[in-house]
C-alpha atoms as a PDB file:
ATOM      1  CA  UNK A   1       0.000   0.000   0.000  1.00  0.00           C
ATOM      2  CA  UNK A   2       2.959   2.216   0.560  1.00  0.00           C
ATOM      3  CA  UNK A   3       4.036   1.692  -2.853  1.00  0.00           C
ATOM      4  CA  UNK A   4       1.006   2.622  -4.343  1.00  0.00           C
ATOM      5  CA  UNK A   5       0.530   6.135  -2.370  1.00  0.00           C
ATOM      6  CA  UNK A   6       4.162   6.820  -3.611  1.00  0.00           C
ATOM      7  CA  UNK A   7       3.244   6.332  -7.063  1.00  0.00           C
ATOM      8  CA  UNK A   8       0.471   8.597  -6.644  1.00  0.00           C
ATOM      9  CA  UNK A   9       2.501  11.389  -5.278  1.00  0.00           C
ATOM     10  CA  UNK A  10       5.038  11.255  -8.022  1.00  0.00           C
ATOM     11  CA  UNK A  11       2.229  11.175 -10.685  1.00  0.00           C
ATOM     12  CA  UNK A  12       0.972  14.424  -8.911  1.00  0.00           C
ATOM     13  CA  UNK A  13       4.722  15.873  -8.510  1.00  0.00           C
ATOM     14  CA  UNK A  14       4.789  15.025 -12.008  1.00  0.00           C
ATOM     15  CA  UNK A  15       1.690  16.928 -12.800  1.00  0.00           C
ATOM     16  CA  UNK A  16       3.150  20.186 -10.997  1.00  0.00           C
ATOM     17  CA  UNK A  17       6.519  19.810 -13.203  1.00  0.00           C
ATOM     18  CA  UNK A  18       4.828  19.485 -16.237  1.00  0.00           C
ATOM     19  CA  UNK A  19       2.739  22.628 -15.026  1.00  0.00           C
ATOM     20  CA  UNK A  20       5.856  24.481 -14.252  1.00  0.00           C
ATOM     21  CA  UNK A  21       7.668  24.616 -17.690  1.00  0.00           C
ATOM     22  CA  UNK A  22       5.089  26.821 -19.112  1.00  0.00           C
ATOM     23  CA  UNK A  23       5.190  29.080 -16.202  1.00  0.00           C
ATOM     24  CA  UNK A  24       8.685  29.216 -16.600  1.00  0.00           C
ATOM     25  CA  UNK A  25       8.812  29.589 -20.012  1.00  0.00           C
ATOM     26  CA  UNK A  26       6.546  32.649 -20.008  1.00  0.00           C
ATOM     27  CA  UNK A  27       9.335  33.883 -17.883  1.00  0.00           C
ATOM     28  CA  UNK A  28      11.735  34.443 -20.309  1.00  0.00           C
ATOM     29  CA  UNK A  29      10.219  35.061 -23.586  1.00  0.00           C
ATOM     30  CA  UNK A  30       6.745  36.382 -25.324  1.00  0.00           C
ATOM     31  CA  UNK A  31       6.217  32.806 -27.340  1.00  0.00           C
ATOM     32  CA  UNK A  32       4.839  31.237 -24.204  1.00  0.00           C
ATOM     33  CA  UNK A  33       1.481  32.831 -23.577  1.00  0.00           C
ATOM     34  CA  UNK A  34      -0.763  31.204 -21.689  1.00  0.00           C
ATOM     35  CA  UNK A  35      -3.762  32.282 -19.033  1.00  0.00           C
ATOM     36  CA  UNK A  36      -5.216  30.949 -15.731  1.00  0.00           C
ATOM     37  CA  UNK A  37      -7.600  29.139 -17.946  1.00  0.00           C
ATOM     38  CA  UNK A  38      -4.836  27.175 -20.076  1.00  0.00           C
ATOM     39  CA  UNK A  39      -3.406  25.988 -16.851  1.00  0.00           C
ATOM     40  CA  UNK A  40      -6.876  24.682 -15.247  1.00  0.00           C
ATOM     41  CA  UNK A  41      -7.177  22.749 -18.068  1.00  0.00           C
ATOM     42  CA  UNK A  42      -4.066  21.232 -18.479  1.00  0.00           C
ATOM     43  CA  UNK A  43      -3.719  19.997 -14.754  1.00  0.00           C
ATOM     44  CA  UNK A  44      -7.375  18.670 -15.259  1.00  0.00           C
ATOM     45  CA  UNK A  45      -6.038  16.957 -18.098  1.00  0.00           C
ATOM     46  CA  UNK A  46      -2.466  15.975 -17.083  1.00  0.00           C
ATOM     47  CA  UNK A  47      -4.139  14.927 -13.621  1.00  0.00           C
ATOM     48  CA  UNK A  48      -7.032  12.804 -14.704  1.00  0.00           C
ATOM     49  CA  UNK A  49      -4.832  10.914 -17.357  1.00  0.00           C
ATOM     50  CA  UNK A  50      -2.506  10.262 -14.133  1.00  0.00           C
ATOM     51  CA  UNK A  51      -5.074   9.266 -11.928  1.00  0.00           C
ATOM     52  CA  UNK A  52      -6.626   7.150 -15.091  1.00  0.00           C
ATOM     53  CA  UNK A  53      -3.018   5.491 -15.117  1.00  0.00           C
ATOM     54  CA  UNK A  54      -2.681   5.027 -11.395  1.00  0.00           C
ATOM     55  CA  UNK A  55      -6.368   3.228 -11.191  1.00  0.00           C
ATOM     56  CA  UNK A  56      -5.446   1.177 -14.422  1.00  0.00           C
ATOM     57  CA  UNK A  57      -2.052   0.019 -12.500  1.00  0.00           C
ATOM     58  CA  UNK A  58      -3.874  -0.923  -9.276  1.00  0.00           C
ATOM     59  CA  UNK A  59      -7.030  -2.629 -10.901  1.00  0.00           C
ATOM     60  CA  UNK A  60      -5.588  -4.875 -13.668  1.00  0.00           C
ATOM     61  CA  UNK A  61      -3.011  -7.209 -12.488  1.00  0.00           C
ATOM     62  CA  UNK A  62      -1.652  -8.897 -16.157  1.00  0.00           C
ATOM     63  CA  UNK A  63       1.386  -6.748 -17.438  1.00  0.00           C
ATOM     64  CA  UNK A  64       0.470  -6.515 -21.222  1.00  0.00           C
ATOM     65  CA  UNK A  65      -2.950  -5.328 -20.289  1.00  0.00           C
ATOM     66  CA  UNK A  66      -2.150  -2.637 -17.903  1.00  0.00           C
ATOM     67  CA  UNK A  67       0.778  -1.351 -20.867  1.00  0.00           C
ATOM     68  CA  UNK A  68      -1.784  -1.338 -23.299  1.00  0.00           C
ATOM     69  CA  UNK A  69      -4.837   0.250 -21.083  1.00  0.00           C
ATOM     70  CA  UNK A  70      -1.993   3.543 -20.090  1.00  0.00           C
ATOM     71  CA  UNK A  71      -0.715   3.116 -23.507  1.00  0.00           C
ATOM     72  CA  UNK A  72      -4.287   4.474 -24.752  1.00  0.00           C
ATOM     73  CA  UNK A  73      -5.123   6.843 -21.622  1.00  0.00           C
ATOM     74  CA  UNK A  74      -2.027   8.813 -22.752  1.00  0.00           C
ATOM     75  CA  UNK A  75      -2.499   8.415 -26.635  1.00  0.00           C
ATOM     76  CA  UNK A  76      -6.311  10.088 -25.722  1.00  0.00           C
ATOM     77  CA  UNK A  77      -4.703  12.850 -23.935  1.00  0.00           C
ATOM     78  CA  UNK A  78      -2.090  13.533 -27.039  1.00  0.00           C
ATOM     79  CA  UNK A  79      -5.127  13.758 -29.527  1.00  0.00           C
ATOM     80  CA  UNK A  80      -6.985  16.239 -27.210  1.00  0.00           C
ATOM     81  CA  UNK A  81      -4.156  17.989 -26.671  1.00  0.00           C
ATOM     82  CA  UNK A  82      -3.389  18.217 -29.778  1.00  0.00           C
ATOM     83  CA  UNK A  83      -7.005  19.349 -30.447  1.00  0.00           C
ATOM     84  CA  UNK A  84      -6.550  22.118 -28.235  1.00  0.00           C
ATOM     85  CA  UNK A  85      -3.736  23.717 -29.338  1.00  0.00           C
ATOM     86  CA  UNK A  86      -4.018  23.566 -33.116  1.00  0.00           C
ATOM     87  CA  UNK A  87      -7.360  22.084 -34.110  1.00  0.00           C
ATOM     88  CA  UNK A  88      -6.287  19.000 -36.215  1.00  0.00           C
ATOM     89  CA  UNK A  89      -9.957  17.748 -36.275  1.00  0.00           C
ATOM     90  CA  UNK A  90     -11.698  21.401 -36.604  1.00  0.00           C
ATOM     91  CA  UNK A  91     -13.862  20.592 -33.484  1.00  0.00           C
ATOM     92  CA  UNK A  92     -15.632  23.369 -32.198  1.00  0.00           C
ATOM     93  CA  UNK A  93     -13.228  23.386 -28.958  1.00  0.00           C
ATOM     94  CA  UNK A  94     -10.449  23.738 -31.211  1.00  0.00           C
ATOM     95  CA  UNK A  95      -8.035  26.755 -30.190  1.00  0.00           C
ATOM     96  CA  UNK A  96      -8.511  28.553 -33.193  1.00  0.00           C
END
């Protein structure tokens, strides 16, 4: 049980770094421009797909499945993300 609360705190940690590069990066230069809103959404993002992982790791117990279930938790948060930020499919959530 230890294990698994450890995991979760890294995943979270991880969340927060992930979180941090953009607010660092809009630091030092006028590319990086994102609001409060861009953030809630990417730590709801980042953070379910972590949690999403974390259940998937502690629920299925054969190897191959539990590679393949996070495989396409994190593929699904690539294509949204990717959705997001340039509008590859032209939804209307698209950040165009």
């Amino acid at each position: 049980m230890l294990t698994q609360n450890k995991r979760l705190f890294v995943i979270l940690l991880a969340v927060v770094f992930l979180l941090s590069l953009p607010l660092g990066a809009m630091q030092f230069t006028t590319e990086v421009n994102w609001s409060v809103s861009d953030f809630m959404v990417a730590a709801f993002l980042l953070g379910t797909t972590g949690l999403a992982c974390e259940m998937i790791l502690r629920t299925v117990k054969q190897t191959q499945h539990r590679l393949v279930l996070c495989a396409v938790a994190l593929l699904c948060l690539l294509i949204v993300w990717v959705e997001l930020a340039v509008g590859v499919f032209g939804t209307p959530f698209a950040g165009q």
